[in-house]
Protein backbone atom coordinates (compact mmCIF):
# COMPACT_ATOMS: atom_id res chain seq x y z
CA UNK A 1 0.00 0.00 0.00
CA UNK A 2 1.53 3.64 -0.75
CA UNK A 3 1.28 6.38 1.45
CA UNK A 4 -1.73 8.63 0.91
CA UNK A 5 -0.94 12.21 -0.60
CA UNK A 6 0.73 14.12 1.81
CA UNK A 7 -0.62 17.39 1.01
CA UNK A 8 1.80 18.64 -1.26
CA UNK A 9 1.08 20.05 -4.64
CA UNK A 10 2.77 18.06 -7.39
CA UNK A 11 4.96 20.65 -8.32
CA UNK A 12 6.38 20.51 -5.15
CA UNK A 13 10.50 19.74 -5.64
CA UNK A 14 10.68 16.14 -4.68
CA UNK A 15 13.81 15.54 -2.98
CA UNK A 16 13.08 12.29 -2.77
CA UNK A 17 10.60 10.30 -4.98
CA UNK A 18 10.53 6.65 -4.42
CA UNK A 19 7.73 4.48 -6.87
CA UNK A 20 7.28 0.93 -6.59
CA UNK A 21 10.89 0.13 -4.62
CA UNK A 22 11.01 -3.48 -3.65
CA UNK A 23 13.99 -5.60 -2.00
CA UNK A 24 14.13 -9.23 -2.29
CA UNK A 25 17.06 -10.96 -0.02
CA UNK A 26 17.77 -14.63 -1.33
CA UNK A 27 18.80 -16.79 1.96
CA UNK A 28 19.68 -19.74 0.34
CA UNK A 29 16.25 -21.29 -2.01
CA UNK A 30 14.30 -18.75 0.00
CA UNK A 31 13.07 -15.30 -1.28
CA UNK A 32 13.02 -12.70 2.03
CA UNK A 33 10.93 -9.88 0.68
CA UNK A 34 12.04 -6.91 2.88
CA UNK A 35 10.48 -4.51 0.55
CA UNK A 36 6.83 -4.96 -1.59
CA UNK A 37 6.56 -2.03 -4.02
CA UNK A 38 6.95 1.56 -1.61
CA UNK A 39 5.69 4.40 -3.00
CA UNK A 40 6.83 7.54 -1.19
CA UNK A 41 8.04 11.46 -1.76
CA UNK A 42 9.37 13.31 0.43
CA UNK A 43 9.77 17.60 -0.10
CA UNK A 44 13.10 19.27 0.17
CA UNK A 45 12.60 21.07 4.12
CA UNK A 46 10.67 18.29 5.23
CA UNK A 47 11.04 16.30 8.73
CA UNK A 48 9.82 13.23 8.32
CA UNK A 49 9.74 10.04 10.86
CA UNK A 50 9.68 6.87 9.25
CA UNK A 51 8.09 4.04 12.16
CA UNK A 52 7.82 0.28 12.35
CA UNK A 53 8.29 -3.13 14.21
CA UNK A 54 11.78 -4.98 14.19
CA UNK A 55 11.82 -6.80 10.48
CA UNK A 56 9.14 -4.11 8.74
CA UNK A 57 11.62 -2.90 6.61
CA UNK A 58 11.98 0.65 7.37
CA UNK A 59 16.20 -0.07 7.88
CA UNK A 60 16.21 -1.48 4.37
CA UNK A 61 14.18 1.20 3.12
CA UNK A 62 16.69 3.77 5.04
CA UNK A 63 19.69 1.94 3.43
CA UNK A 64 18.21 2.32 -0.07
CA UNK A 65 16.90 5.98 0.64
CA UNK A 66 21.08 6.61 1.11
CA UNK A 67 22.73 4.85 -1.34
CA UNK A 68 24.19 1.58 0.37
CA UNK A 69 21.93 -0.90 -1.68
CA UNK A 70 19.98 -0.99 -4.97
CA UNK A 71 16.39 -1.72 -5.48
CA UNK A 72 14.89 -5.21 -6.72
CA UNK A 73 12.99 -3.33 -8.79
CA UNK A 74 11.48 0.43 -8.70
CA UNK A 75 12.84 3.64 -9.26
CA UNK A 76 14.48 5.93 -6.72
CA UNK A 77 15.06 9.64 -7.88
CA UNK A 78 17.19 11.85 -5.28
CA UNK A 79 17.04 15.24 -6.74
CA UNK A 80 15.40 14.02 -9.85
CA UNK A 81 17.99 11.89 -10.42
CA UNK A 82 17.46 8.16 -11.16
CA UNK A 83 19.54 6.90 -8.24
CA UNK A 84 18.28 3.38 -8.78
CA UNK A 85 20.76 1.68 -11.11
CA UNK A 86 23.70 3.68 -10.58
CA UNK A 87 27.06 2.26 -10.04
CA UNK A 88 28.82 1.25 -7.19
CA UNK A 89 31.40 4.06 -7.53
CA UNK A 90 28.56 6.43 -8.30
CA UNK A 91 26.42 5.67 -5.58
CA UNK A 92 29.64 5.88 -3.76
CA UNK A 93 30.13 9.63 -5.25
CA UNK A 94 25.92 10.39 -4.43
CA UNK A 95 26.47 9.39 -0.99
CA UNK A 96 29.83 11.23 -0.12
CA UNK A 97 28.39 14.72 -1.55
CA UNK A 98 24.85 14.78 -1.39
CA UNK A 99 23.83 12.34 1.73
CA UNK A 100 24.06 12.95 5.40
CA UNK A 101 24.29 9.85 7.62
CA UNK A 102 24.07 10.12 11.54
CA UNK A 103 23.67 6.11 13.05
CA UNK A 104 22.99 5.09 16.80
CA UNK A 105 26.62 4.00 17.23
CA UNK A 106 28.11 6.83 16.13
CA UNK A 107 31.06 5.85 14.04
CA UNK A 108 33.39 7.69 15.03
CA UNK A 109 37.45 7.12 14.19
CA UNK A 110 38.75 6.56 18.01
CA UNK A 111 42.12 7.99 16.73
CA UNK A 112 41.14 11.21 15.26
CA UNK A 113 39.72 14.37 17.23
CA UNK A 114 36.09 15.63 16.96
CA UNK A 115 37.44 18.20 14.08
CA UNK A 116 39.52 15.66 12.31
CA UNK A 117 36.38 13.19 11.92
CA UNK A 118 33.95 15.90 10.32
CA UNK A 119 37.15 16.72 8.28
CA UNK A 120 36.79 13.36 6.88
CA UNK A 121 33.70 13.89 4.09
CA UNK A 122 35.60 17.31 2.24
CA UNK A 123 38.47 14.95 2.34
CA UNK A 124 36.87 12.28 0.17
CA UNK A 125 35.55 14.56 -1.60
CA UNK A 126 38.90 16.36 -2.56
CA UNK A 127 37.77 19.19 -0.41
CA UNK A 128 40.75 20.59 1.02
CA UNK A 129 41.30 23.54 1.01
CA UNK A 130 38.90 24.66 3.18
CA UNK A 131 38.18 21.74 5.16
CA UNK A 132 38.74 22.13 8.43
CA UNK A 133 37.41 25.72 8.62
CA UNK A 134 34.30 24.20 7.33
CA UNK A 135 34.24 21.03 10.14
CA UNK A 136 35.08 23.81 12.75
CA UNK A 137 31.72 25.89 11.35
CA UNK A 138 30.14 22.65 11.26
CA UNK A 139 31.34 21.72 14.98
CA UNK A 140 30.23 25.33 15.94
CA UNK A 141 26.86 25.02 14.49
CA UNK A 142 26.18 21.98 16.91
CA UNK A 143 27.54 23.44 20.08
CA UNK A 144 31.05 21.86 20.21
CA UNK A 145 33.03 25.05 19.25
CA UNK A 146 34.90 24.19 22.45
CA UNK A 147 35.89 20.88 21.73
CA UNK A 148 37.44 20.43 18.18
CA UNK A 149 40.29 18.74 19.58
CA UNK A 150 38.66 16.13 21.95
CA UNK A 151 38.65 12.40 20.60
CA UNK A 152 35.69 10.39 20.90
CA UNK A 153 36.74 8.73 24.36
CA UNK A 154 36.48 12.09 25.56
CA UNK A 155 33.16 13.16 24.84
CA UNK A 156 29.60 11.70 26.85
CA UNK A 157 26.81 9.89 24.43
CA UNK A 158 25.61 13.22 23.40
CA UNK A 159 28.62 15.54 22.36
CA UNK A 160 29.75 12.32 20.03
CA UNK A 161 26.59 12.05 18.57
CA UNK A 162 26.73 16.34 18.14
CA UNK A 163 29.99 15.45 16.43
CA UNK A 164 28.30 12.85 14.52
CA UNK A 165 25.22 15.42 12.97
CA UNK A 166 28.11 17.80 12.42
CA UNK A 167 29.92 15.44 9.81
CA UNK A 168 26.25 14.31 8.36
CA UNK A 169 26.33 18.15 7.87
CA UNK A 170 29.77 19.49 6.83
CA UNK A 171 29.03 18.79 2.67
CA UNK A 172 25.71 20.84 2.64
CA UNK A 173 23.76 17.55 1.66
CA UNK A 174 20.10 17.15 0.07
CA UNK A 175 19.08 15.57 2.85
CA UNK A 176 19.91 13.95 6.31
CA UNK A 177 19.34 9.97 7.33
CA UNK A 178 19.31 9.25 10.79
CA UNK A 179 18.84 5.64 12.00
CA UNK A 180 17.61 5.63 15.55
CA UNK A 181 19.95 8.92 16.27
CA UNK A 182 19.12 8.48 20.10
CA UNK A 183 19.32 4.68 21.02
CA UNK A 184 22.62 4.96 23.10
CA UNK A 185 21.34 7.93 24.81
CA UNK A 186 19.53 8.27 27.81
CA UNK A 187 16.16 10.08 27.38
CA UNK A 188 17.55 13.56 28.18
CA UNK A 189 20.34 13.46 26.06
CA UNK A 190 17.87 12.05 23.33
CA UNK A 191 16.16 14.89 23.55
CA UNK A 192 18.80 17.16 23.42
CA UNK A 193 19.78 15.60 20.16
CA UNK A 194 16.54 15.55 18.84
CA UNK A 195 16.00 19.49 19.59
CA UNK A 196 18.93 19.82 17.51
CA UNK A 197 17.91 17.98 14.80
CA UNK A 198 14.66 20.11 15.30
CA UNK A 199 16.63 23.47 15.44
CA UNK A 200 18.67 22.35 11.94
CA UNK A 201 15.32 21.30 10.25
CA UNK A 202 14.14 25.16 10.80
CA UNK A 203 16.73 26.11 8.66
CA UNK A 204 15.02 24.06 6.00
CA UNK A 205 17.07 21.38 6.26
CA UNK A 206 15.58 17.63 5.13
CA UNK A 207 15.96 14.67 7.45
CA UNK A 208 14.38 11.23 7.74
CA UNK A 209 14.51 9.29 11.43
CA UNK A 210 13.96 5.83 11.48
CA UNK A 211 12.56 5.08 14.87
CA UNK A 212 10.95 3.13 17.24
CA UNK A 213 10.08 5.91 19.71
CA UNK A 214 7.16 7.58 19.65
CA UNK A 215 8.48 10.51 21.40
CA UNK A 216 11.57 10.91 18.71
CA UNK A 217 8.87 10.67 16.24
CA UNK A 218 6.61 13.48 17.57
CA UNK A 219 9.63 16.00 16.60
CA UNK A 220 9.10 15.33 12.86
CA UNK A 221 5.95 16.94 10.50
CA UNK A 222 4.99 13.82 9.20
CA UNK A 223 5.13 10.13 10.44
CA UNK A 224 5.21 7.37 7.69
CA UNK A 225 4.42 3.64 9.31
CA UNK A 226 6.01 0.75 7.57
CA UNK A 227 4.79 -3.20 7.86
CA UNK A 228 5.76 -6.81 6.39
CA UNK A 229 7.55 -4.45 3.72
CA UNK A 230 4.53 -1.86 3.10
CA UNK A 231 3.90 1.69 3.30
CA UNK A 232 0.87 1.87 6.05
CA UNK A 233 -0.56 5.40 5.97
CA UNK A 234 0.99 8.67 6.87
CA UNK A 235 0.25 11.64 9.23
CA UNK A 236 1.33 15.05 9.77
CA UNK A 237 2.59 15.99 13.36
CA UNK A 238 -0.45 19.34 12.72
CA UNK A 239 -3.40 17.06 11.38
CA UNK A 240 -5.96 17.46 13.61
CA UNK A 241 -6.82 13.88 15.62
């Protein structure tokens, strides 16, 4: 089932614009079919929270969304750019300049300090010049002007996920994928990150949480359910109950 019209005009710019995007895993002789035909878009500024039981799909869907897998079959456009059948090396190129990534675990190199991980995405991108100005911006923009030169092992739950949203942020992407962004943290530090997340979204910034929480969910403008692979129904946060 697709998601019901979220209000948006169809001249809206799609950032993203997902139609009929299945995923079959084959486990041996058996067919795992993590995906059945998603239809979805989602508008450049939007905050959307994308909900559902352990196995629904949504991480599968997230993965796709960012570039780590391909489709089965369907068509993904990021941009309005048919993202769907690209190369590994050009997904690889989609994902360093024009994706955001922010995970529960962080991923954060142990060895390098908070400025020298955000560095990392310019330098991939054969950004140099200007790189670590920009991470120190990007550090700045997230509260951790003060502490460009801790490494991870110094920092609590919170100010290495800060560090983490700053490198999802230092490339200026289309839009910002955050899988369960506040599962290590306790609930106030959660919400700390997800006020951030909030605050960046007001400067029109897009981002899509996966989530089980209800309360991470109720920071987003629209909440998209996922089950057994399918698209439920979707809400925004200002519909009237």
């Amino acid at each position: 089932m697709s998601a019901p019209d979220s209000g948006h005009s169809t001249a809206q710019p799609w950032v993203i614009d997902v139609k009929g995007l299945t995923k079959v895993f084959c486990m041996g002789s058996t067919e795992v079919h993590a995906l059945r035909g998603i239809d979805m878009q989602i508008a450049a500024g939007e905050f959307v929270a994308l909900m559902g039981p352990s196995g629904s799909g949504k991480s599968t869907l997230l993965h796709l969304l960012g570039c780590l897998d391909t489709p089965t079959e369907g068509a993904y456009r990021l941009e309005g750019r048919d993202v769907s059948a690209l190369s590994r090396d050009e997904h690889a190129a989609v994902r360093s300049r024009r994706i955001g990534f922010v995970f529960q675990n962080f991923y954060l190199l142990p060895r390098l300090n908070a400025l020298e991980n955000v560095t990392l995405p310019l330098l991939y991108c054969g950004r140099v010049g200007d790189a670590r100005e920009r991470a120190a911006e990007a550090l700045a923009r997230v509260g951790l002007a003060g502490r460009l030169q801790h490494h991870p092992a110094e920092l609590s739950g919170g100010e290495r996920q800060r560090v983490a949203i700053a490198r999802a942020l230092v490339n200026d992407p289309a839009v910002v994928l955050a899988d369960e962004p506040t599962g290590n943290l306790d609930s106030s530090t959660g919400d700390e990150v997800m006020q951030l997340l909030a605050s960046l979204h007001a400067g029109e910034r897009t981002i899509v949480v996966v989530t089980h929480d209800v309360q991470v969910s109720g920071y987003a403008q629209r909440t998209l359910y996922i089950q057994d692979g399918q698209l439920l129904n979707g809400r925004r946060s200002d519909d009237a109950s």
